[in-house]
PDB file of N, CA and C in Angstrom:
ATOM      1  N   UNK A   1       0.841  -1.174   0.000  1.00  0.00           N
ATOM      2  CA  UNK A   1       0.000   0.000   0.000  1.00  0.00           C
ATOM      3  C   UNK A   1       0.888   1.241   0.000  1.00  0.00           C
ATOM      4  N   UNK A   2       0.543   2.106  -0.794  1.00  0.00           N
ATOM      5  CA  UNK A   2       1.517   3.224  -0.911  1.00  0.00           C
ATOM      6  C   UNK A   2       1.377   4.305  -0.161  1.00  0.00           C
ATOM      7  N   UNK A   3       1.875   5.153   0.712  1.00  0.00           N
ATOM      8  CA  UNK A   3       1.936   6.126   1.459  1.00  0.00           C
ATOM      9  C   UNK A   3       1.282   7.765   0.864  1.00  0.00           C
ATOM     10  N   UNK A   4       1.062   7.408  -0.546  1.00  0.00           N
ATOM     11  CA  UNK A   4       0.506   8.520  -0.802  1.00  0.00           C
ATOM     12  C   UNK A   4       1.271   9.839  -1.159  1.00  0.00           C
ATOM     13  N   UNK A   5       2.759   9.665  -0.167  1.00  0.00           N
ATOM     14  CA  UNK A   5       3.751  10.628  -0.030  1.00  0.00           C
ATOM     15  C   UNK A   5       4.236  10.703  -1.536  1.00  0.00           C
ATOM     16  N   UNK A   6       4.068  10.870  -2.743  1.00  0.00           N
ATOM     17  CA  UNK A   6       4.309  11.165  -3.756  1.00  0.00           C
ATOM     18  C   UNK A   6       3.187  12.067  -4.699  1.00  0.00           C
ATOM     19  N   UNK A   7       2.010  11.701  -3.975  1.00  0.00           N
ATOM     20  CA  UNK A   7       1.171  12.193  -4.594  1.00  0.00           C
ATOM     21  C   UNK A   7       1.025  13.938  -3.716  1.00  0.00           C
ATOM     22  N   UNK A   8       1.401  14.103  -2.537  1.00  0.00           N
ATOM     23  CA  UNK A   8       1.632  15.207  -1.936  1.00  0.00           C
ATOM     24  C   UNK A   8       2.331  16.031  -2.312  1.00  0.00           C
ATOM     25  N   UNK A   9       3.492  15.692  -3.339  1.00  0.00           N
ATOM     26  CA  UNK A   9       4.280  16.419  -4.244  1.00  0.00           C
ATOM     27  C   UNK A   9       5.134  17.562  -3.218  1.00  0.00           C
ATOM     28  N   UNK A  10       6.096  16.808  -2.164  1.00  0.00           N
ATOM     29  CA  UNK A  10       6.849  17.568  -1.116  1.00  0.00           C
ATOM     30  C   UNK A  10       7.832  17.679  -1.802  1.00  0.00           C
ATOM     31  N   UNK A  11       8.579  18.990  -1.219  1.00  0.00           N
ATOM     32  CA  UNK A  11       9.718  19.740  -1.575  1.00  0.00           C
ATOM     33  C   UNK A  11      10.858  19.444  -0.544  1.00  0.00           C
ATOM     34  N   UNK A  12      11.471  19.065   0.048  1.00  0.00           N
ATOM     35  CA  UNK A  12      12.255  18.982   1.412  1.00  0.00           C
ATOM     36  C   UNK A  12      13.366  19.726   1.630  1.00  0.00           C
ATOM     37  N   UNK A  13      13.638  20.374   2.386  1.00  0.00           N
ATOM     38  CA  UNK A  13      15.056  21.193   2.241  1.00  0.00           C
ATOM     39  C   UNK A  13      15.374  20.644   3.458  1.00  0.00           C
ATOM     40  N   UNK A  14      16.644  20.637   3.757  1.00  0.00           N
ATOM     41  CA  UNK A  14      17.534  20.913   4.985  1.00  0.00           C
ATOM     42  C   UNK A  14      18.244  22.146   5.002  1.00  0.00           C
ATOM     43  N   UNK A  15      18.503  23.460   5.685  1.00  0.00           N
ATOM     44  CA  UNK A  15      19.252  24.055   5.759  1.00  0.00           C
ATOM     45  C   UNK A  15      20.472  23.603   6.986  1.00  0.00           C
ATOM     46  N   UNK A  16      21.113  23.419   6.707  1.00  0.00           N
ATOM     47  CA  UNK A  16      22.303  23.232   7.661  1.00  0.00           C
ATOM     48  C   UNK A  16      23.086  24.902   8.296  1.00  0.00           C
ATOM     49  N   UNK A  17      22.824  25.858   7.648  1.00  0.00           N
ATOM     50  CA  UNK A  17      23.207  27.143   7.561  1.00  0.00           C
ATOM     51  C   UNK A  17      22.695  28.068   7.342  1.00  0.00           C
ATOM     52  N   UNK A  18      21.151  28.720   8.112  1.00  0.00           N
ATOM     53  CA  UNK A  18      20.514  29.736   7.937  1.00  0.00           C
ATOM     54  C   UNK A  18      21.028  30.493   7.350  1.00  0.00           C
ATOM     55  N   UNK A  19      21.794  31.270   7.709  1.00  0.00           N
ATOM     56  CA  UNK A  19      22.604  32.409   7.312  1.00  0.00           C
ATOM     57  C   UNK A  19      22.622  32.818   5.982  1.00  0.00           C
ATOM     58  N   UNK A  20      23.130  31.493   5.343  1.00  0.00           N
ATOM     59  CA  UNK A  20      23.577  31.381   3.660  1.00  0.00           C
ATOM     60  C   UNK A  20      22.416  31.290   2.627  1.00  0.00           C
ATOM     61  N   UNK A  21      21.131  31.071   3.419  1.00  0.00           N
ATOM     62  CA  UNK A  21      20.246  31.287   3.179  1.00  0.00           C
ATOM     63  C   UNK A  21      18.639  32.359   2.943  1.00  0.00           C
ATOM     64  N   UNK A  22      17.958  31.460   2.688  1.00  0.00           N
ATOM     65  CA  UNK A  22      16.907  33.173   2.363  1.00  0.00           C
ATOM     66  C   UNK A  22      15.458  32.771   3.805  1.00  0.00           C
ATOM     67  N   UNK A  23      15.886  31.012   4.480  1.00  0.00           N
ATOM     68  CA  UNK A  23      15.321  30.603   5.877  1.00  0.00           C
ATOM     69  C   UNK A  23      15.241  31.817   7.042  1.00  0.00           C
ATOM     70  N   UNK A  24      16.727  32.081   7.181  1.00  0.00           N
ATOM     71  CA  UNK A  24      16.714  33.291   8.305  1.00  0.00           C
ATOM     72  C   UNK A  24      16.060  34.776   8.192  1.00  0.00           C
ATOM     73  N   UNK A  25      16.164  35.089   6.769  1.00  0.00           N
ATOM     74  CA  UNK A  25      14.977  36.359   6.326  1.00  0.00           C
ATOM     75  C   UNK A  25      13.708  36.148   6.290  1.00  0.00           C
ATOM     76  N   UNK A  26      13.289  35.065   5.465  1.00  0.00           N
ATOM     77  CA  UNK A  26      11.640  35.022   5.351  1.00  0.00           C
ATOM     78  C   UNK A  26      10.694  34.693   6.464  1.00  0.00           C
ATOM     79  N   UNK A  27      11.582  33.662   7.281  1.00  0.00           N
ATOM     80  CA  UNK A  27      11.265  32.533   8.463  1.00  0.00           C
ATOM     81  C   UNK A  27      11.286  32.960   9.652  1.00  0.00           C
ATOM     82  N   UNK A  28      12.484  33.669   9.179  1.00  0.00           N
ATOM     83  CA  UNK A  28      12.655  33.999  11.609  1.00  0.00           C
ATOM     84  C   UNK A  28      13.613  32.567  11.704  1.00  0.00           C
ATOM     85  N   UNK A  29      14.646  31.725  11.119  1.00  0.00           N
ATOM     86  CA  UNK A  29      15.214  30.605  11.213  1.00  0.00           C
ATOM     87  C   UNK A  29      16.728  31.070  11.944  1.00  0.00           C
ATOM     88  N   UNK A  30      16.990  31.027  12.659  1.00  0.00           N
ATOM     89  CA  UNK A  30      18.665  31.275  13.451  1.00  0.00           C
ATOM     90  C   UNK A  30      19.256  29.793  13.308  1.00  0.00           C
ATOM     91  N   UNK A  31      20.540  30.102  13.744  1.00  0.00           N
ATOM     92  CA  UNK A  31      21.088  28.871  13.467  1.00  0.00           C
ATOM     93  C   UNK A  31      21.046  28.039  14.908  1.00  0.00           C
ATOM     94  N   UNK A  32      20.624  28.766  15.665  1.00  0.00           N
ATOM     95  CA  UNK A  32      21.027  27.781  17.015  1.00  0.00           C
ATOM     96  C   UNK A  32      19.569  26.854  17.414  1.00  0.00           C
ATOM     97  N   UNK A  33      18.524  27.164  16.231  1.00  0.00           N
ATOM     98  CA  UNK A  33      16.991  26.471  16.944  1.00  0.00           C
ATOM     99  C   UNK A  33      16.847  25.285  15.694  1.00  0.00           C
ATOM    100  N   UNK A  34      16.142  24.707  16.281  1.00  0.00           N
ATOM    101  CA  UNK A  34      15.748  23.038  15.146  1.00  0.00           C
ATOM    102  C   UNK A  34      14.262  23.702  14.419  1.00  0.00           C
ATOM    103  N   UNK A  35      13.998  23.893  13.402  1.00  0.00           N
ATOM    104  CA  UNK A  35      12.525  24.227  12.815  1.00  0.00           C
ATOM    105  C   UNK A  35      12.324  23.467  12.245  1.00  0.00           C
ATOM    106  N   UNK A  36      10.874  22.652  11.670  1.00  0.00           N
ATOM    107  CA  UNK A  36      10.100  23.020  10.418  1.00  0.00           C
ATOM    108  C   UNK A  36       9.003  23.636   9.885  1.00  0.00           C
ATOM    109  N   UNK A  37       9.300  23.945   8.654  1.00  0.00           N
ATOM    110  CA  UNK A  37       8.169  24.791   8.201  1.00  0.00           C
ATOM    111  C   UNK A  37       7.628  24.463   7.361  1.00  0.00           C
ATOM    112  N   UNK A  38       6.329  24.329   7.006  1.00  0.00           N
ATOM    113  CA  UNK A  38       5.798  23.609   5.736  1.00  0.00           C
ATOM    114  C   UNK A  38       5.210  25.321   5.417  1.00  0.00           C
ATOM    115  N   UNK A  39       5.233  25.094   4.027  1.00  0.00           N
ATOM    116  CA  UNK A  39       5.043  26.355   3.056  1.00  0.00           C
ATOM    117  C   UNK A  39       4.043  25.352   1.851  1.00  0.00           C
ATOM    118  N   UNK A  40       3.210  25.764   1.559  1.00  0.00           N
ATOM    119  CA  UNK A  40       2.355  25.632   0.878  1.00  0.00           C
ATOM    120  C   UNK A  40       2.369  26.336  -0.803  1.00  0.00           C
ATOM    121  N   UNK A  41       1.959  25.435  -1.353  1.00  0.00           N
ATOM    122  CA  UNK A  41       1.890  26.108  -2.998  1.00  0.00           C
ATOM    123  C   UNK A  41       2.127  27.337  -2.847  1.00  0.00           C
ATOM    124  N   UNK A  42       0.852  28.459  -2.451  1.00  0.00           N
ATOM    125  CA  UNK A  42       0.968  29.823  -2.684  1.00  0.00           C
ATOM    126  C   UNK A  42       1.751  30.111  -1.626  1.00  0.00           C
ATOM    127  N   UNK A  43       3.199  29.552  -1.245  1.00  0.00           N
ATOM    128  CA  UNK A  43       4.185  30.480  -0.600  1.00  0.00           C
ATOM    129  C   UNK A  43       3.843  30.976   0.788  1.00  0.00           C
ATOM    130  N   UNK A  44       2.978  30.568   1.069  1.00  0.00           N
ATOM    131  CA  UNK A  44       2.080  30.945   2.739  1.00  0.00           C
ATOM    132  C   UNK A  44       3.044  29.960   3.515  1.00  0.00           C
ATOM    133  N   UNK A  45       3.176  30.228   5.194  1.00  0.00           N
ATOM    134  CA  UNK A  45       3.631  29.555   6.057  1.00  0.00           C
ATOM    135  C   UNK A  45       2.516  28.814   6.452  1.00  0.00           C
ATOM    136  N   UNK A  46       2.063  27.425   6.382  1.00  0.00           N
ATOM    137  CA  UNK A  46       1.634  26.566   6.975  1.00  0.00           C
ATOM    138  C   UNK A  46       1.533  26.033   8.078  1.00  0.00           C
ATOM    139  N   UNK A  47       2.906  25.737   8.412  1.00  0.00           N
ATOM    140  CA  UNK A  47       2.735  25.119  10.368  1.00  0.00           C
ATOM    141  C   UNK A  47       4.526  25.759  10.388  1.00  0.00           C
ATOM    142  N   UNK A  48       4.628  25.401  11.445  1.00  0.00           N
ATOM    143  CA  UNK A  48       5.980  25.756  11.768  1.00  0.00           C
ATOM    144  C   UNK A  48       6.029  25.100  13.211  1.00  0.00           C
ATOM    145  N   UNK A  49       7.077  23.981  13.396  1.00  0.00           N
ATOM    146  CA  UNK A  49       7.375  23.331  14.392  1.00  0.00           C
ATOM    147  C   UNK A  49       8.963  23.382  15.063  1.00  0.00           C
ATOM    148  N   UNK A  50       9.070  23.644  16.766  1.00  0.00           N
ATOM    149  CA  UNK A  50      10.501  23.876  17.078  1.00  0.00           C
ATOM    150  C   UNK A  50      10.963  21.970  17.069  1.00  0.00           C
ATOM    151  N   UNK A  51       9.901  21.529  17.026  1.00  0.00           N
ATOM    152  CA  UNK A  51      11.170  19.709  17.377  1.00  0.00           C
ATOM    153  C   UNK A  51      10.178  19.093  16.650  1.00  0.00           C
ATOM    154  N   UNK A  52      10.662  17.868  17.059  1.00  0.00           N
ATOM    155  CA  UNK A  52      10.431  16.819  15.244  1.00  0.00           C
ATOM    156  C   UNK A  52       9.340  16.553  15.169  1.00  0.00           C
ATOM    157  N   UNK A  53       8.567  16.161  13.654  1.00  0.00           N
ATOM    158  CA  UNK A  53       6.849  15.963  13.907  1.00  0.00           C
ATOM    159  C   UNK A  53       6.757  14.273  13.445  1.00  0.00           C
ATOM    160  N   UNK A  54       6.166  13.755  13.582  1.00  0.00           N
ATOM    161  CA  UNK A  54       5.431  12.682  12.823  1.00  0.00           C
ATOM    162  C   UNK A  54       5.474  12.909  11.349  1.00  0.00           C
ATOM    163  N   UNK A  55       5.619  12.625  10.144  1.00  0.00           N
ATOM    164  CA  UNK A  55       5.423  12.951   8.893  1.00  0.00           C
ATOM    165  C   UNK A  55       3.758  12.574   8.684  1.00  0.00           C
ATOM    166  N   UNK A  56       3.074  11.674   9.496  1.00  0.00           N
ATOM    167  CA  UNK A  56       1.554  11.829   9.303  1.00  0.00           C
ATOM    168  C   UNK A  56       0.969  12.891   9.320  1.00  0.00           C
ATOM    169  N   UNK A  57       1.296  13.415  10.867  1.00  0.00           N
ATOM    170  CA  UNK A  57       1.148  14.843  11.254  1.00  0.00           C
ATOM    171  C   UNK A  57       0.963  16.107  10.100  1.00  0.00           C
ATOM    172  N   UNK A  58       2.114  16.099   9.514  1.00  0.00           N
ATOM    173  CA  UNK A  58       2.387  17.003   8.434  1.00  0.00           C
ATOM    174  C   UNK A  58       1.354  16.075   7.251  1.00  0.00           C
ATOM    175  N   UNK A  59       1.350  15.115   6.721  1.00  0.00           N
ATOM    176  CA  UNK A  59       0.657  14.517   5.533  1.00  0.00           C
ATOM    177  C   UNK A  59      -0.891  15.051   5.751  1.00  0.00           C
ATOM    178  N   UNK A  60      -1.206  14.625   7.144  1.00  0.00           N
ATOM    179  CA  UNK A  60      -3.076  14.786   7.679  1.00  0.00           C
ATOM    180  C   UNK A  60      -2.860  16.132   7.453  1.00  0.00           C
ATOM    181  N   UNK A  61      -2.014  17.529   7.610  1.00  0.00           N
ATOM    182  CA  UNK A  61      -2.278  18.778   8.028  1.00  0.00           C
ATOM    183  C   UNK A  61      -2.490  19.158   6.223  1.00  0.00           C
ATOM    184  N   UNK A  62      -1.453  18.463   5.285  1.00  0.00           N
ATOM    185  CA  UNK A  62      -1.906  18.633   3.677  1.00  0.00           C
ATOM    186  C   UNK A  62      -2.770  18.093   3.162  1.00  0.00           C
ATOM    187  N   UNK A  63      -3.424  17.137   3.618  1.00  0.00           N
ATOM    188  CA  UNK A  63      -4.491  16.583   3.074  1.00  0.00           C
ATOM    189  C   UNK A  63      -5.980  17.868   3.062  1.00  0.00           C
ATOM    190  N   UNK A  64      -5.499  18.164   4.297  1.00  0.00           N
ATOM    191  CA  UNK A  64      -6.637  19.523   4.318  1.00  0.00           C
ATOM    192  C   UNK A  64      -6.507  20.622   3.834  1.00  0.00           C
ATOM    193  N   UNK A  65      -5.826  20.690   3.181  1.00  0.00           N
ATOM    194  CA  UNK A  65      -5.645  21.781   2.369  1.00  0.00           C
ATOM    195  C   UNK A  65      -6.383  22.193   1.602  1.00  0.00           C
ATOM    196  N   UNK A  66      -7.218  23.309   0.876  1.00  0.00           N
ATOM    197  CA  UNK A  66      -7.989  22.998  -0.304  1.00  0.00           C
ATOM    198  C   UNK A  66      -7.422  22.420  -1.699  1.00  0.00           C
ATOM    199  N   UNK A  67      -6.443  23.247  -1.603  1.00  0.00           N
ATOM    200  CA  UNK A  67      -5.713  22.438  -3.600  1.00  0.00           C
ATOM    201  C   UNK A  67      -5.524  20.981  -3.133  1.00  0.00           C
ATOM    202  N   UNK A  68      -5.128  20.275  -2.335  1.00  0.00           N
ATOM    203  CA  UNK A  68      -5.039  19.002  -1.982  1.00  0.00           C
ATOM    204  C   UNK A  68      -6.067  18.614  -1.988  1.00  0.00           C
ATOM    205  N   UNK A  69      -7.108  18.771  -1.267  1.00  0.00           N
ATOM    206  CA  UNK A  69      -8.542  18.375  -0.979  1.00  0.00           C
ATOM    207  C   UNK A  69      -9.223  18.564  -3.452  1.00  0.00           C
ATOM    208  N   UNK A  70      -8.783  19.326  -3.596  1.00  0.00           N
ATOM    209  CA  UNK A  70      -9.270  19.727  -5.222  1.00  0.00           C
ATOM    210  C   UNK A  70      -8.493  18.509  -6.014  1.00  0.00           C
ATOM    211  N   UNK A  71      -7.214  18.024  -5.598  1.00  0.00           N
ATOM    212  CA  UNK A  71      -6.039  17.288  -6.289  1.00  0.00           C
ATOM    213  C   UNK A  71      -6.713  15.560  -6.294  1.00  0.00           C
ATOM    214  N   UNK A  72      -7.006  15.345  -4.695  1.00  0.00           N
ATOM    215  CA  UNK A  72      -7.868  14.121  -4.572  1.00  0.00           C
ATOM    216  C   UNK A  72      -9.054  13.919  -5.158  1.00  0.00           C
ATOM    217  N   UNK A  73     -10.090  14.891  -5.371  1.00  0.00           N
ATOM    218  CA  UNK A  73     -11.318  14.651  -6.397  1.00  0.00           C
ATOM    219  C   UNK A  73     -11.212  14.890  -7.717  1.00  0.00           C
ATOM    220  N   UNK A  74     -10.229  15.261  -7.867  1.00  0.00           N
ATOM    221  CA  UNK A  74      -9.933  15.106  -9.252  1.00  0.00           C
ATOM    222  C   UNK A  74      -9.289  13.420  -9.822  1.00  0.00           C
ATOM    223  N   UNK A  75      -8.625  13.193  -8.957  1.00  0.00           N
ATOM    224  CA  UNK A  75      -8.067  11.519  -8.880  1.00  0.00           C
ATOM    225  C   UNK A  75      -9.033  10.556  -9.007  1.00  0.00           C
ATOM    226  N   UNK A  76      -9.939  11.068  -8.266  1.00  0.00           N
ATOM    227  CA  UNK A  76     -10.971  10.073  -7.782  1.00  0.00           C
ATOM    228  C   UNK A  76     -12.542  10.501  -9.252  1.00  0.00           C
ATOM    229  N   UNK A  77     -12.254  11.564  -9.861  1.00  0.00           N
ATOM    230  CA  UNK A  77     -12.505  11.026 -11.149  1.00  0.00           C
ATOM    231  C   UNK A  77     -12.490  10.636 -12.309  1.00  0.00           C
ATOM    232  N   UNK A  78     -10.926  10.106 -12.132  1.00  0.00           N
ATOM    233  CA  UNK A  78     -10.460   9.680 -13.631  1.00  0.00           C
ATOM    234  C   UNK A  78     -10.595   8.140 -13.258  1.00  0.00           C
TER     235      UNK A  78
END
């Protein structure tokens, strides 16, 4: 059974180095804190977590999305 996690169409970054990055401007990301941030199609901040999540967690929080929620009924009529 497949996880679905492909059809979510995730982007993943690691920054190892705020700094060198565009994380510490847009985000509020320093180098001394653990984040994630899920960012959504239109570039919006989504969730933002200081310690580690479940990847369900994050999958259930995109599933509700509307373009996600639009992406699945569209699946479901071909």
């Amino acid at each position: 059974m497949s996880s679905g996690y492909p059809d979510r169409q995730p982007a993943w970054g690691t920054v190892l180095r705020p700094s060198l990055g565009i994380c510490d401007k847009r985000f509020g990301v320093d180098k001394e804190n653990f984040r994630i941030i899920l960012v959504g199609k239109d570039g919006g901040v989504k969730r933002q977590d200081t310690t580690p999540v479940q990847p369900t967690a994050i999958f259930k929080q995109i599933d509700a999305m509307p373009m996600r929620q639009q992406e699945m009924q569209e699946r479901k009529r071909k």
